[in-house]
C-alpha atoms as a PDB file:
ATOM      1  CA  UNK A   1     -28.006  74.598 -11.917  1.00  0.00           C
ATOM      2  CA  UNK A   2     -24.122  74.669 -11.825  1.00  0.00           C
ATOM      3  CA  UNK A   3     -24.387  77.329  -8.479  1.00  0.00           C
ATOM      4  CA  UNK A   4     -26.699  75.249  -7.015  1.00  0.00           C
ATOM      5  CA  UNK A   5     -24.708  71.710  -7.516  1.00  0.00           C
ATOM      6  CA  UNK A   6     -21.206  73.306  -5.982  1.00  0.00           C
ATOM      7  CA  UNK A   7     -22.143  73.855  -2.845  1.00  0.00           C
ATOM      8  CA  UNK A   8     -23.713  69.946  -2.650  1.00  0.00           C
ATOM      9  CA  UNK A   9     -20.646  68.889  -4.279  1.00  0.00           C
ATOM     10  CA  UNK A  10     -18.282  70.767  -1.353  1.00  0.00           C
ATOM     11  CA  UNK A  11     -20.364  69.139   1.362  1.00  0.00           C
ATOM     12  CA  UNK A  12     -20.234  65.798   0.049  1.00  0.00           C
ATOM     13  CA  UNK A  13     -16.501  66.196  -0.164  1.00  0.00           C
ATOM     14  CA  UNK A  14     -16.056  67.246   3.545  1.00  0.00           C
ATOM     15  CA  UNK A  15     -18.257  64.467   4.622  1.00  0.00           C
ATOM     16  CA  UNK A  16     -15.971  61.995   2.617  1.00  0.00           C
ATOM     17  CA  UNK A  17     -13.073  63.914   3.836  1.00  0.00           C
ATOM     18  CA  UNK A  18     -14.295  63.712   7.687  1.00  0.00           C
ATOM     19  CA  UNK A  19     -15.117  59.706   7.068  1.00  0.00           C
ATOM     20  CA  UNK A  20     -11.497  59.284   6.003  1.00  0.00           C
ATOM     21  CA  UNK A  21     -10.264  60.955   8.661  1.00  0.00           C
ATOM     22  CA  UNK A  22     -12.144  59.188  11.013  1.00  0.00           C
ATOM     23  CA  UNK A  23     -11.326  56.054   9.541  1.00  0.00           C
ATOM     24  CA  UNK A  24      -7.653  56.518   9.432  1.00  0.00           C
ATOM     25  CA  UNK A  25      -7.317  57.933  12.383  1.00  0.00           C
ATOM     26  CA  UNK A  26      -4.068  56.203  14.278  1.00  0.00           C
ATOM     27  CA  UNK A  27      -5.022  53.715  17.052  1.00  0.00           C
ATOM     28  CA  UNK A  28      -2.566  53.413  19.806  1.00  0.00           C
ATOM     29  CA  UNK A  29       0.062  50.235  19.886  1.00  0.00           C
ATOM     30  CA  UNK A  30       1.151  48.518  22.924  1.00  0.00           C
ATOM     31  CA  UNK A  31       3.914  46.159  24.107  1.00  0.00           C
ATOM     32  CA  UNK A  32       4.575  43.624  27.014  1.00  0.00           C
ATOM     33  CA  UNK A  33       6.094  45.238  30.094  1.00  0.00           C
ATOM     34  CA  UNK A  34       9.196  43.389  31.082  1.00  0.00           C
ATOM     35  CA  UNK A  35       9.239  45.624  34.784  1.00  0.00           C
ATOM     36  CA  UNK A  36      12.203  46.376  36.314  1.00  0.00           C
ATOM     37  CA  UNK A  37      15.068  44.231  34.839  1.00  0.00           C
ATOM     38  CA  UNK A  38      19.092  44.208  35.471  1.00  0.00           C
ATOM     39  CA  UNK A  39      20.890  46.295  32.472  1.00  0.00           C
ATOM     40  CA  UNK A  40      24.128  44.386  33.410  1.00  0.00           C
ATOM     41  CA  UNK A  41      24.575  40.621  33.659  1.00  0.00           C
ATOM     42  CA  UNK A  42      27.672  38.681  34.405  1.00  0.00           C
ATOM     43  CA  UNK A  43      29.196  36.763  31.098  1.00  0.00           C
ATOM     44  CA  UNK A  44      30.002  33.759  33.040  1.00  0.00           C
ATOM     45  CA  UNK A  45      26.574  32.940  34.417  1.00  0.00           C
ATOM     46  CA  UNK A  46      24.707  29.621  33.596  1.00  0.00           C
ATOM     47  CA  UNK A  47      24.355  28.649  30.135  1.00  0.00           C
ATOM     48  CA  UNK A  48      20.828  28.257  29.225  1.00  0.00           C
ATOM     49  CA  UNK A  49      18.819  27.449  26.083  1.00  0.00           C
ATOM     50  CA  UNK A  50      15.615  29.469  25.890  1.00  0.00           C
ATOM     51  CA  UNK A  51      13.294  26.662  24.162  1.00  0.00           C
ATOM     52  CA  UNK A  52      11.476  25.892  21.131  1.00  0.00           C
ATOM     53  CA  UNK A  53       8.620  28.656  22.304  1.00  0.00           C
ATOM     54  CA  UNK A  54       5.336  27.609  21.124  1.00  0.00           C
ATOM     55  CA  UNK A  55       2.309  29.715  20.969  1.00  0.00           C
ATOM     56  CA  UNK A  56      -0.896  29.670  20.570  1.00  0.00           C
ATOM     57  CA  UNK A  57      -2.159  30.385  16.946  1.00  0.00           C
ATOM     58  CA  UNK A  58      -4.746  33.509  18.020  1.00  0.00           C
ATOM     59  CA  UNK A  59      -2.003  35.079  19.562  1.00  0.00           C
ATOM     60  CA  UNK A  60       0.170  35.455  16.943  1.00  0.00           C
ATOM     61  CA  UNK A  61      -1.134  38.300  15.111  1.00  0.00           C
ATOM     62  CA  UNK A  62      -1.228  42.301  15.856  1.00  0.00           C
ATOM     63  CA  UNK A  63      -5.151  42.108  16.631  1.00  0.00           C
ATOM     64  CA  UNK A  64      -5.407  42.768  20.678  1.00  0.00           C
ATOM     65  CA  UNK A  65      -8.123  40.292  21.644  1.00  0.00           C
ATOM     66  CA  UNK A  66     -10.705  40.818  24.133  1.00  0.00           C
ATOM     67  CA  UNK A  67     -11.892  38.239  25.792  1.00  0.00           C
ATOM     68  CA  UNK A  68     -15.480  38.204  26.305  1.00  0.00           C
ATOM     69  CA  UNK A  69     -17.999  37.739  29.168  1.00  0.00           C
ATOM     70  CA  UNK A  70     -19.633  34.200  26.693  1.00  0.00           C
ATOM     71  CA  UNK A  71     -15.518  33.195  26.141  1.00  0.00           C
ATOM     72  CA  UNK A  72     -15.478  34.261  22.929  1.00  0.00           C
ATOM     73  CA  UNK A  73     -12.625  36.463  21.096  1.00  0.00           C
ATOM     74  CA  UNK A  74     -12.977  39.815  19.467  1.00  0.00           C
ATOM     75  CA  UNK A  75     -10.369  42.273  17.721  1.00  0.00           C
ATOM     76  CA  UNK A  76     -10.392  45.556  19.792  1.00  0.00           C
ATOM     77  CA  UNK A  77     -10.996  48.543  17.188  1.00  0.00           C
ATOM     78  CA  UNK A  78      -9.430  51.119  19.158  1.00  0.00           C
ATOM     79  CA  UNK A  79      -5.645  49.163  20.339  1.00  0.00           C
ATOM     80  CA  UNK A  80      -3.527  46.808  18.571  1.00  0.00           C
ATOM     81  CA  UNK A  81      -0.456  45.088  19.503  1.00  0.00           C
ATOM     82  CA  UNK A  82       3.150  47.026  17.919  1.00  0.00           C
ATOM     83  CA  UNK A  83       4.080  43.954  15.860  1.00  0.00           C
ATOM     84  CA  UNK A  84       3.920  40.350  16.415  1.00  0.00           C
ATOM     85  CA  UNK A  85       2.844  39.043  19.935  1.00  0.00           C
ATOM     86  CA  UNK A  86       4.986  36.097  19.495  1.00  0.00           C
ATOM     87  CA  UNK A  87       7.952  38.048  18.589  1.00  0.00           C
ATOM     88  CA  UNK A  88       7.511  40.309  21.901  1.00  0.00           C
ATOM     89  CA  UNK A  89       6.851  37.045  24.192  1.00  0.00           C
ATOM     90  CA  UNK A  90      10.315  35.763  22.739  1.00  0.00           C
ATOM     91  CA  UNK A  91      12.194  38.676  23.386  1.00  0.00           C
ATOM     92  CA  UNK A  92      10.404  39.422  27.407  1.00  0.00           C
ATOM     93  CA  UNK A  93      11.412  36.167  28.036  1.00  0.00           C
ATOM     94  CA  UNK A  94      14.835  35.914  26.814  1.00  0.00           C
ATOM     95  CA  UNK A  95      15.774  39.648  28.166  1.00  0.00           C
ATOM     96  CA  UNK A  96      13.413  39.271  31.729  1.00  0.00           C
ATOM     97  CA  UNK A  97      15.021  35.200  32.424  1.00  0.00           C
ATOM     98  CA  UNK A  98      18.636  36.439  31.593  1.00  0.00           C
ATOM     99  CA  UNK A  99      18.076  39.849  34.599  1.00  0.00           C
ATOM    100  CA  UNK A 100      16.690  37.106  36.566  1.00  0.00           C
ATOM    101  CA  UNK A 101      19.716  34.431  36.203  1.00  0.00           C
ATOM    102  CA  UNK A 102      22.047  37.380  36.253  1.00  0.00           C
ATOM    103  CA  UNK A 103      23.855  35.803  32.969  1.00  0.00           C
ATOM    104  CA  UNK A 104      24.418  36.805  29.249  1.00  0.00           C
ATOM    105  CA  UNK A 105      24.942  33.416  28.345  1.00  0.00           C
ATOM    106  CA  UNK A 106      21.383  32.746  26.802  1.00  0.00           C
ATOM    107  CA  UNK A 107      20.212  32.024  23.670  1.00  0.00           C
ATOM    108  CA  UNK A 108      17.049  31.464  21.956  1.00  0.00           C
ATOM    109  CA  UNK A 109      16.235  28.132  19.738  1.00  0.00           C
ATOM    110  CA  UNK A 110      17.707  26.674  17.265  1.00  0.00           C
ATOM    111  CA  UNK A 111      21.290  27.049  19.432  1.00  0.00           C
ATOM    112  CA  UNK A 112      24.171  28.774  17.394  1.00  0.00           C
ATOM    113  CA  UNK A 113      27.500  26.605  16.589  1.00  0.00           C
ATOM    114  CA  UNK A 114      29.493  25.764  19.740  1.00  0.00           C
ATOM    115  CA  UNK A 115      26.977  26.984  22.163  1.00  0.00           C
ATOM    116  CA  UNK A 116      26.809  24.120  24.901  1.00  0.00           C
ATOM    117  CA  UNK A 117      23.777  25.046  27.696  1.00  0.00           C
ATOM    118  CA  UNK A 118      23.888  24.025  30.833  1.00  0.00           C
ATOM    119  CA  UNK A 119      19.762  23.287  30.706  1.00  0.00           C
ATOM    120  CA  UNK A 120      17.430  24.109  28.115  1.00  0.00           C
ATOM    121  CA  UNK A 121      13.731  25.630  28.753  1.00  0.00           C
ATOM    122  CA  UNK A 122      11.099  24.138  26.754  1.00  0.00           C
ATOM    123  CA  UNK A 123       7.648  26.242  27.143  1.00  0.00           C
ATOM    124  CA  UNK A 124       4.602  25.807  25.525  1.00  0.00           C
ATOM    125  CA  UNK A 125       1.735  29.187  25.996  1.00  0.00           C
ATOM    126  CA  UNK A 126      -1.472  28.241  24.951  1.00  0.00           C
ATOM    127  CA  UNK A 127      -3.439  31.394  26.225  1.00  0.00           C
ATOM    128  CA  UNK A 128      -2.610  34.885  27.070  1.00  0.00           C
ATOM    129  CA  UNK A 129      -5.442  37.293  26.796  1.00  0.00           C
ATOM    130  CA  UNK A 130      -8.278  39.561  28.792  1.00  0.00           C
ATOM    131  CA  UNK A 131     -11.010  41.583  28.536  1.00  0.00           C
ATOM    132  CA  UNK A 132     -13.204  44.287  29.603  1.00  0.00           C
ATOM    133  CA  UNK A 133     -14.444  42.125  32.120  1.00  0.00           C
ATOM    134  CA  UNK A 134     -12.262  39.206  32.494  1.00  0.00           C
ATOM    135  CA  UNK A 135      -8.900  39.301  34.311  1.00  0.00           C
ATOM    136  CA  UNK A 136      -5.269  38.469  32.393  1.00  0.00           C
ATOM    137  CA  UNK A 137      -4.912  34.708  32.089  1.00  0.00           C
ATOM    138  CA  UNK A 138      -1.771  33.235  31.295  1.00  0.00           C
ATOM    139  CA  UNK A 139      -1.738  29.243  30.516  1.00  0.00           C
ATOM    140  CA  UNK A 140       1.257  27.443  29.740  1.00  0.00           C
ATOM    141  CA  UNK A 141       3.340  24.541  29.756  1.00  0.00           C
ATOM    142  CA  UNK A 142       7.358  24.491  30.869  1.00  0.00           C
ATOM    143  CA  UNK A 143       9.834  21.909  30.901  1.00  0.00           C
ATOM    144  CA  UNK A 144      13.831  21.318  31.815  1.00  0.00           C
ATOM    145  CA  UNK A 145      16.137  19.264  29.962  1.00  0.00           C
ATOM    146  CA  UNK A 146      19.644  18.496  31.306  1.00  0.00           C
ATOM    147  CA  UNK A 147      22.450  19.355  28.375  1.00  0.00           C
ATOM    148  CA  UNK A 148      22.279  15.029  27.160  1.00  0.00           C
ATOM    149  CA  UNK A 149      17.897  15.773  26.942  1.00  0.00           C
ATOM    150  CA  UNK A 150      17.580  14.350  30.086  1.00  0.00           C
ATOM    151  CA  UNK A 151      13.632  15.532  32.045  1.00  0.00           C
ATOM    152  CA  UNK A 152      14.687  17.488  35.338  1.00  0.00           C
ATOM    153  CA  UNK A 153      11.304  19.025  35.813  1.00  0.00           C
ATOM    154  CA  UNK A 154       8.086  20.420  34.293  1.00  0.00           C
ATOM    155  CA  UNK A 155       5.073  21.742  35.425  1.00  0.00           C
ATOM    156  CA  UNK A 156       1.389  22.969  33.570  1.00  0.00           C
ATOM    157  CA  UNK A 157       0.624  26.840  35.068  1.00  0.00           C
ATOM    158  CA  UNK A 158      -2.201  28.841  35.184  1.00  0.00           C
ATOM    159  CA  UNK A 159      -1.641  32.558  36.432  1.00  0.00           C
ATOM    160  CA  UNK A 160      -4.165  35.503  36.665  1.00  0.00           C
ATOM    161  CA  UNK A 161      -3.875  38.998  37.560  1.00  0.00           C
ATOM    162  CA  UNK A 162      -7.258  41.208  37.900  1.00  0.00           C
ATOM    163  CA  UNK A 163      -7.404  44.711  36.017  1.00  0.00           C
ATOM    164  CA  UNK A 164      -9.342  47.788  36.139  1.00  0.00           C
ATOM    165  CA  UNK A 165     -10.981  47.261  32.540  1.00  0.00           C
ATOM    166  CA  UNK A 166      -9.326  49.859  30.488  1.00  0.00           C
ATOM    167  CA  UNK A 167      -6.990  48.231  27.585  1.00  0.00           C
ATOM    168  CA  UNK A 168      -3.918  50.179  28.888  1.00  0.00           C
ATOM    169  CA  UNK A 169      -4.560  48.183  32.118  1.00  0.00           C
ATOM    170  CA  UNK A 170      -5.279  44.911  30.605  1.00  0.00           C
ATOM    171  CA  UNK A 171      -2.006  44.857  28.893  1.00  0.00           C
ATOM    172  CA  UNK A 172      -0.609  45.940  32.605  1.00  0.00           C
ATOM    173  CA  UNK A 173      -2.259  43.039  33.862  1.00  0.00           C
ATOM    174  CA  UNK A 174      -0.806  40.823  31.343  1.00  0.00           C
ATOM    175  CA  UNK A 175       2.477  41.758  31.449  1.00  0.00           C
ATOM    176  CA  UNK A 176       2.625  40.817  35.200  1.00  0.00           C
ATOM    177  CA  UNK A 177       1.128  36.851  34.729  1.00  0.00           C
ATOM    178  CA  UNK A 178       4.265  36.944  32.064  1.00  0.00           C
ATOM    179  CA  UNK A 179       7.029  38.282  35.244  1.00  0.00           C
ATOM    180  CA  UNK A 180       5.207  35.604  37.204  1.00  0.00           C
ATOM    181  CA  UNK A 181       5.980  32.809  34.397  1.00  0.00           C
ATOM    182  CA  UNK A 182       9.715  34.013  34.272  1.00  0.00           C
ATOM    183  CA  UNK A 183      10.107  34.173  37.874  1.00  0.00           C
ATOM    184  CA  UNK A 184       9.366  30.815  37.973  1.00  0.00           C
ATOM    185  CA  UNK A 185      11.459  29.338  35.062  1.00  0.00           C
ATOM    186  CA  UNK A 186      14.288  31.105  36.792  1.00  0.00           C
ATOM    187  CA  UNK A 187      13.892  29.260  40.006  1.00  0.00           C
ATOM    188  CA  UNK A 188      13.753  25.741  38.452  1.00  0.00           C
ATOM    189  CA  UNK A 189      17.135  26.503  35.801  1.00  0.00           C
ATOM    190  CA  UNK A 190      18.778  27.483  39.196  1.00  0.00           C
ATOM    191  CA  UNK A 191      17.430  24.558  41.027  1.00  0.00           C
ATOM    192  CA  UNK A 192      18.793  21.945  38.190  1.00  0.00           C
ATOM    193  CA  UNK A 193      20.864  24.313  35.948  1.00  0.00           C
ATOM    194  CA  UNK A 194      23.776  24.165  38.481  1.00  0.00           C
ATOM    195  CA  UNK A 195      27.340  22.337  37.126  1.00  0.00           C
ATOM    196  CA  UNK A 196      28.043  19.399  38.958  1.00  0.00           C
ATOM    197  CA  UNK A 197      30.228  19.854  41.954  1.00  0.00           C
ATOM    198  CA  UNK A 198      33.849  19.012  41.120  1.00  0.00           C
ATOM    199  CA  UNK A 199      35.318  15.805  42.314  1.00  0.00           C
ATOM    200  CA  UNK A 200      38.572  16.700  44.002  1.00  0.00           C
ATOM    201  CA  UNK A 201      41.413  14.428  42.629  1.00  0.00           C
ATOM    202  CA  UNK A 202      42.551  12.233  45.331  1.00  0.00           C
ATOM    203  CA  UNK A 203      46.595  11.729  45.932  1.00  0.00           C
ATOM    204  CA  UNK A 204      47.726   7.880  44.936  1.00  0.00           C
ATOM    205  CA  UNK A 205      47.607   6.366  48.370  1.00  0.00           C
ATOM    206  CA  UNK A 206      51.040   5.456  49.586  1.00  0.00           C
ATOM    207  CA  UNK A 207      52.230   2.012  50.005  1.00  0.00           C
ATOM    208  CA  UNK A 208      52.757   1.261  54.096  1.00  0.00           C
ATOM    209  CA  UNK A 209      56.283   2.097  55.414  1.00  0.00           C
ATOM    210  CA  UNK A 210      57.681  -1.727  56.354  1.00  0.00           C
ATOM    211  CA  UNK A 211      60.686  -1.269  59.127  1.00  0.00           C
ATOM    212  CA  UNK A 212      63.746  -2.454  57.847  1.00  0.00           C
ATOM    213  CA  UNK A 213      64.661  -5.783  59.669  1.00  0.00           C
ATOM    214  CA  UNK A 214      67.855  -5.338  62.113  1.00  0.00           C
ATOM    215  CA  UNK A 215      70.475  -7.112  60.842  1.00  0.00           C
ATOM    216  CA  UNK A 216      71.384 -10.378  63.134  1.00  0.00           C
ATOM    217  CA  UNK A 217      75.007 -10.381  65.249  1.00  0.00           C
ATOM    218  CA  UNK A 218      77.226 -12.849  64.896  1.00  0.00           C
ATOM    219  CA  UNK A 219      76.101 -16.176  66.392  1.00  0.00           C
ATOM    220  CA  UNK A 220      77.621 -18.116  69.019  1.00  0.00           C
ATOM    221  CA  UNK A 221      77.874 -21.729  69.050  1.00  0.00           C
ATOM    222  CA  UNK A 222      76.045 -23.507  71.804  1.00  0.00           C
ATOM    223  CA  UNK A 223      78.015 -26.267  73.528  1.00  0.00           C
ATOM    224  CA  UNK A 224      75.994 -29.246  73.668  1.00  0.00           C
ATOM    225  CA  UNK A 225      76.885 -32.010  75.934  1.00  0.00           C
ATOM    226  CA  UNK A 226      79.018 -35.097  74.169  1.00  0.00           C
ATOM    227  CA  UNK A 227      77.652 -38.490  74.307  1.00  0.00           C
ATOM    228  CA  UNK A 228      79.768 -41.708  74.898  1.00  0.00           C
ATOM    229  CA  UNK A 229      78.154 -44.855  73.630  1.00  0.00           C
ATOM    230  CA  UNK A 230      80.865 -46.930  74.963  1.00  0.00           C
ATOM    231  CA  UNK A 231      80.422 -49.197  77.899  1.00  0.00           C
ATOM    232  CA  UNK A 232      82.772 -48.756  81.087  1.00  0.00           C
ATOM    233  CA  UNK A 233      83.697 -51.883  83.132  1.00  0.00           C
ATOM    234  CA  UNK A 234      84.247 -51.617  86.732  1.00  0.00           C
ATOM    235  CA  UNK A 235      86.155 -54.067  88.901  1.00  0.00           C
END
């Protein structure tokens, strides 16, 4: 009985050992692609605050969702994100805006101690996904405030970019709709995110040269003629 049970007992183990395998088997990870970006930005370029970022709920997670042909959301099995989503959207748009701007001089919400922006970028994403047979959709919400909190602009955006189905290409596809968002946040900061011109100080204006008056000569006396009130008599 013993010689017979081993060999069932070695084939159950590689069957277990096969299943764990299998199940524990690494998946790949993937990240946003921020495309080709400046290395080297100038330390005196505008001053910008880079928002409160809001996003939606599902997409902050490690889960890679696939959108559905019905709408509906399901966790891919074989691809999952390499740490937050959230955290990766914060960083592609702080390090894609500041190649863009061609400035250092951004910084992401809440704004450290004596950091005075220039404008500060407000956004809002309330979708970014795909699917096997859906393109990338991005849908968010962006708005400017001047440095006193002051609207300059805002705008609701929609973006899509088509794919070839595989996940590898989805998160191709999505990382472009995310370039497209940036490229257009970096147009409105350097619309409105320009200083004010400087107002050249005007001179004092001086007072109008008066001509001195020419002194007066001497004046003559006029002779005037004498008048005699007394009568004359003539004989």
């Amino acid at each position: 009985m013993t010689a017979v049970r081993l060999p069932l007992v070695l084939m159950l183990a590689g069957v277990l050992g096969l299943v764990g395998c299998t199940r524990y088997q690494p998946v790949p990870l993937y990240q946003l692609d921020s495309g080709t970006v400046a290395t080297e930005t100038e330390k005196d370029g505008p001053a910008v605050l880079l928002g409160p970022v809001s996003i939606a709920d599902y997409l902050q997670r490690e889960a890679l969702l696939q959108r559905q042909a019905d709408g509906s959301l399901t966790a891919a099995t074989d691809a999952r994100w390499a740490g937050s989503l959230a955290t990766d959207i914060d960083q592609q748009l702080l390090r894609q805006l500041s190649a863009r701007l061609n400035s250092q001089r951004l910084v992401l919400a809440p704004a450290t101690p004596g950091f005075t922006p220039q404008v500060q970028v407000l956004l809002t994403i309330t979708r970014l996904d795909s699917g096997p047979q859906r393109p990338a959709v991005l849908e968010a919400q962006w708005r400017l405030l001047s440095k006193d909190g002051e609207l300059l602009d805002g705008e609701l955006v929609r973006l899509e970019e088509p794919h070839q189905g595989p996940i590898a290409d989805q998160v191709r596809a999505q990382s472009v709709v995310m370039q497209k968002l940036v490229g257009e946040l970096a147009e409105a900061v350097k619309v409105h995110g320009k200083p004010a011109p400087a107002v050249a100080e005007q001179p004092p204006k001086k007072a109008p040269v008066v001509p001195a008056a020419k002194p007066e000569g001497p004046k003559i006396p006029v002779a005037e003629p004498l008048r005699i009130d007394a009568e004359v008599f003539r004989f």
